[in-house]
C-alpha atoms as a PDB file:
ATOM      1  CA  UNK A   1       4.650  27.620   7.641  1.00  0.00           C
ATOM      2  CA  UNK A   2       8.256  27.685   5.602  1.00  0.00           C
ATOM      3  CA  UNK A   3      10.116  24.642   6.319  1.00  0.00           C
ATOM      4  CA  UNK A   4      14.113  24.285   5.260  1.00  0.00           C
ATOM      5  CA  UNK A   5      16.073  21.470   5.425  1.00  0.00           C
ATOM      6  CA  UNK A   6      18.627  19.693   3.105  1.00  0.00           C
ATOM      7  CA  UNK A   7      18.531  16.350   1.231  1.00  0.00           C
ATOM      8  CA  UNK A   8      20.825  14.138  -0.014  1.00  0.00           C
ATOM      9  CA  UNK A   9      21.629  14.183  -4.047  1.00  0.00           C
ATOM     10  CA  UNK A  10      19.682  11.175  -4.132  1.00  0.00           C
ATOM     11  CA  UNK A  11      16.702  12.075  -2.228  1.00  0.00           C
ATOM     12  CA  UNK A  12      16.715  15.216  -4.345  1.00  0.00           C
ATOM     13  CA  UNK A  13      16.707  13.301  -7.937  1.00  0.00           C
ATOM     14  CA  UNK A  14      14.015  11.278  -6.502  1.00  0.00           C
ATOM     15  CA  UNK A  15      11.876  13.837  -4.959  1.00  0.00           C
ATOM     16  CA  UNK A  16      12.613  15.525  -8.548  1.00  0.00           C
ATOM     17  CA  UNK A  17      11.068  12.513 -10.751  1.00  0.00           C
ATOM     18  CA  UNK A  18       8.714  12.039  -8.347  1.00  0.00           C
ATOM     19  CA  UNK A  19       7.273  15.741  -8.434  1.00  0.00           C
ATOM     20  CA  UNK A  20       7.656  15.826 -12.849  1.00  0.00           C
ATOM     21  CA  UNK A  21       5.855  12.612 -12.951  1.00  0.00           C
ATOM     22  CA  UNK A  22       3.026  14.022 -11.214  1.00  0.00           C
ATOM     23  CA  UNK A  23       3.124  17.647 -13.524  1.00  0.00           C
ATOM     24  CA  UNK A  24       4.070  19.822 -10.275  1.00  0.00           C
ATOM     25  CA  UNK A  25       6.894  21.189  -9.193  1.00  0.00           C
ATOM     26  CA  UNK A  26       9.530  19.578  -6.241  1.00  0.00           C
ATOM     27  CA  UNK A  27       8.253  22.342  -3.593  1.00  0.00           C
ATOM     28  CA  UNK A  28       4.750  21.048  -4.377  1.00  0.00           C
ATOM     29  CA  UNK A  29       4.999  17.824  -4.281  1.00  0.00           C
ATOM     30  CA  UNK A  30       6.680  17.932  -1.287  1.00  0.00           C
ATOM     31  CA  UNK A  31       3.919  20.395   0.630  1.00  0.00           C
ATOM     32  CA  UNK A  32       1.608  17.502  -0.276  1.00  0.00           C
ATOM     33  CA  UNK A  33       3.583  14.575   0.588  1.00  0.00           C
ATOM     34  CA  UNK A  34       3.956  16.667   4.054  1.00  0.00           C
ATOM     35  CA  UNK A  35       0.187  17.681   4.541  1.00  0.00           C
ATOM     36  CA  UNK A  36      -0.472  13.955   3.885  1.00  0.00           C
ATOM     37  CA  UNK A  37       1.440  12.374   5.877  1.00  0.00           C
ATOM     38  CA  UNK A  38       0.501  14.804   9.094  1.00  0.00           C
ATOM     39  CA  UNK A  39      -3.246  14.550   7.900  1.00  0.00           C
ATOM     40  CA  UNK A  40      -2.902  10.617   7.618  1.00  0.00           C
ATOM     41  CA  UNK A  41      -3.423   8.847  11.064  1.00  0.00           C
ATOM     42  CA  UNK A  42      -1.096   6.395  11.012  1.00  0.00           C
ATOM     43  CA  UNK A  43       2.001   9.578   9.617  1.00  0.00           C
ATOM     44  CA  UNK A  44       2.049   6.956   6.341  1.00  0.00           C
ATOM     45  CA  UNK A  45       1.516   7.726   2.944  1.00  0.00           C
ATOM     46  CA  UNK A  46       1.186   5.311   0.087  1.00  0.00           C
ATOM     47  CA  UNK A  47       2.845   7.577  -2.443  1.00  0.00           C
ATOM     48  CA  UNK A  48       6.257   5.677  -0.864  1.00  0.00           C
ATOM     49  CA  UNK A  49       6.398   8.138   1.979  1.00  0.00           C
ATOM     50  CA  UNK A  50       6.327   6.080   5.149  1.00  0.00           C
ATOM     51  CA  UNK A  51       5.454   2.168   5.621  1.00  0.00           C
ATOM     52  CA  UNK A  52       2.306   2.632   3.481  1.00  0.00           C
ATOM     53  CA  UNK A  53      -0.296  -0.146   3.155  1.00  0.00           C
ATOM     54  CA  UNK A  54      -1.094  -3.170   1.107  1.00  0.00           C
ATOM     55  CA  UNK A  55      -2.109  -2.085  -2.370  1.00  0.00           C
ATOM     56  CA  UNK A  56      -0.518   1.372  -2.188  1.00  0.00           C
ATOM     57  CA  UNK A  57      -2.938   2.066   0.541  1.00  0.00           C
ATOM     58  CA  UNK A  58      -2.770   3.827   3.804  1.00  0.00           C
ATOM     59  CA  UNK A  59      -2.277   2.059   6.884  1.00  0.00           C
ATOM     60  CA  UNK A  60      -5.453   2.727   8.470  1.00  0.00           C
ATOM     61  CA  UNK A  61      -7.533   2.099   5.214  1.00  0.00           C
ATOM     62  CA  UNK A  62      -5.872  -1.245   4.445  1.00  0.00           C
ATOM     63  CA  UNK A  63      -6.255  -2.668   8.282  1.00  0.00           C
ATOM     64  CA  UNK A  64      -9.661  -1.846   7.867  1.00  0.00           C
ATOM     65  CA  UNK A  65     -10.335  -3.922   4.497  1.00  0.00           C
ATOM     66  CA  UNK A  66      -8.257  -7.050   5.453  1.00  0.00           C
ATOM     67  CA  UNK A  67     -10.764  -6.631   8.920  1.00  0.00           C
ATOM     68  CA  UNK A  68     -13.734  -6.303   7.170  1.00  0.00           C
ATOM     69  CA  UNK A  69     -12.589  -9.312   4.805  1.00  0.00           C
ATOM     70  CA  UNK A  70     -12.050 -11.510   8.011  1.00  0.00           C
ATOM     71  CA  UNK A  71     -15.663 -10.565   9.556  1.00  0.00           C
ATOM     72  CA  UNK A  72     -17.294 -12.040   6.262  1.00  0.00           C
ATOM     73  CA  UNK A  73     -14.955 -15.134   5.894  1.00  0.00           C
ATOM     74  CA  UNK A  74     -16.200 -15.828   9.449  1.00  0.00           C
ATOM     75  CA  UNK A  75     -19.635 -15.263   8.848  1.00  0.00           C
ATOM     76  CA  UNK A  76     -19.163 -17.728   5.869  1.00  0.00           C
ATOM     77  CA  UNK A  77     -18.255 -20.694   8.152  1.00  0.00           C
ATOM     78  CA  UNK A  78     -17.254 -24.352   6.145  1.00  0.00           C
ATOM     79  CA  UNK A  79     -19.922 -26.629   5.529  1.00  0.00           C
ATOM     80  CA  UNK A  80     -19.754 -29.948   6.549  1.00  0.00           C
ATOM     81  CA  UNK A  81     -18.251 -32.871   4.749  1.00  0.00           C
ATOM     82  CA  UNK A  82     -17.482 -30.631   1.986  1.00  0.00           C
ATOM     83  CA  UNK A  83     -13.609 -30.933   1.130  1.00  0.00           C
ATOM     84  CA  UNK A  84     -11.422 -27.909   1.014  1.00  0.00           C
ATOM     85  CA  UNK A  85     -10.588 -27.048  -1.875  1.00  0.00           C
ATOM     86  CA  UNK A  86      -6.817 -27.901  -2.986  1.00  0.00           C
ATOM     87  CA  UNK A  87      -5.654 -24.998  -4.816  1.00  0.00           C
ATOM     88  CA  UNK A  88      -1.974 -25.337  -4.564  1.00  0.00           C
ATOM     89  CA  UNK A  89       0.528 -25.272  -7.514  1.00  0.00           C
ATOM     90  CA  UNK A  90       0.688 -29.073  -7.139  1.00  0.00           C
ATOM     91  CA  UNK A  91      -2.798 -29.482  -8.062  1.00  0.00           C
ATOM     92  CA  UNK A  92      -3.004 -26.318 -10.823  1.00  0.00           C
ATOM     93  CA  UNK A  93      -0.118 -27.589 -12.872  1.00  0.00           C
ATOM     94  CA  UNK A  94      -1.118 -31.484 -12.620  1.00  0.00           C
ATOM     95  CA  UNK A  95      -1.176 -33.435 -15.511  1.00  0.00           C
ATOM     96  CA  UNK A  96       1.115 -30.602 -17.513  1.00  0.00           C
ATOM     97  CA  UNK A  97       4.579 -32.285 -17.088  1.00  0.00           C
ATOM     98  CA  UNK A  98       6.279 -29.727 -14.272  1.00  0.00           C
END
């Protein structure tokens, strides 16, 4: 398929420095920036393309790790009378004069 369209100058510098700092050419970066984004479920790409996810990674991927995370934080339930742990700037920087 041969797609046309126009970009702005800016669009066009960017897809430019995008495309040299990955050593191909504008056309194919943007072919790939295309194909991923219709192969992608979410229509996201991390590249910048799209809403992307945490990390640089796709939607999909990083819903499925912060998930996954969850599942074993609640399979790791708090033990009783242990404090929680105070990890908060107040309690890093004690004692240091701030």
């Amino acid at each position: 398929m041969t797609l046309r369209f126009d970009l702005s100058p800016d669009s066009e510098a960017r897809l430019r420095d995008r495309a040299s700092a990955s050593g191909v050419s504008p056309e194919e970066y943007a072919r790939r920036v295309v194909e991923q984004a219709v192969n992608d479920s979410n229509g996201a790409r991390s590249n910048g393309v799209g809403a992307g996810g945490v990390g640089g990674l796709p939607i999909a991927e990083s819903q499925r790790r912060s998930g996954a995370l969850d599942e074993w934080f609640r399979s790791h339930p708090a033990k009783p009378g242990v404090p929680p742990v105070d990890d908060g700037r107040g309690s890093i920087y004690a004692g240091r004069g701030e």
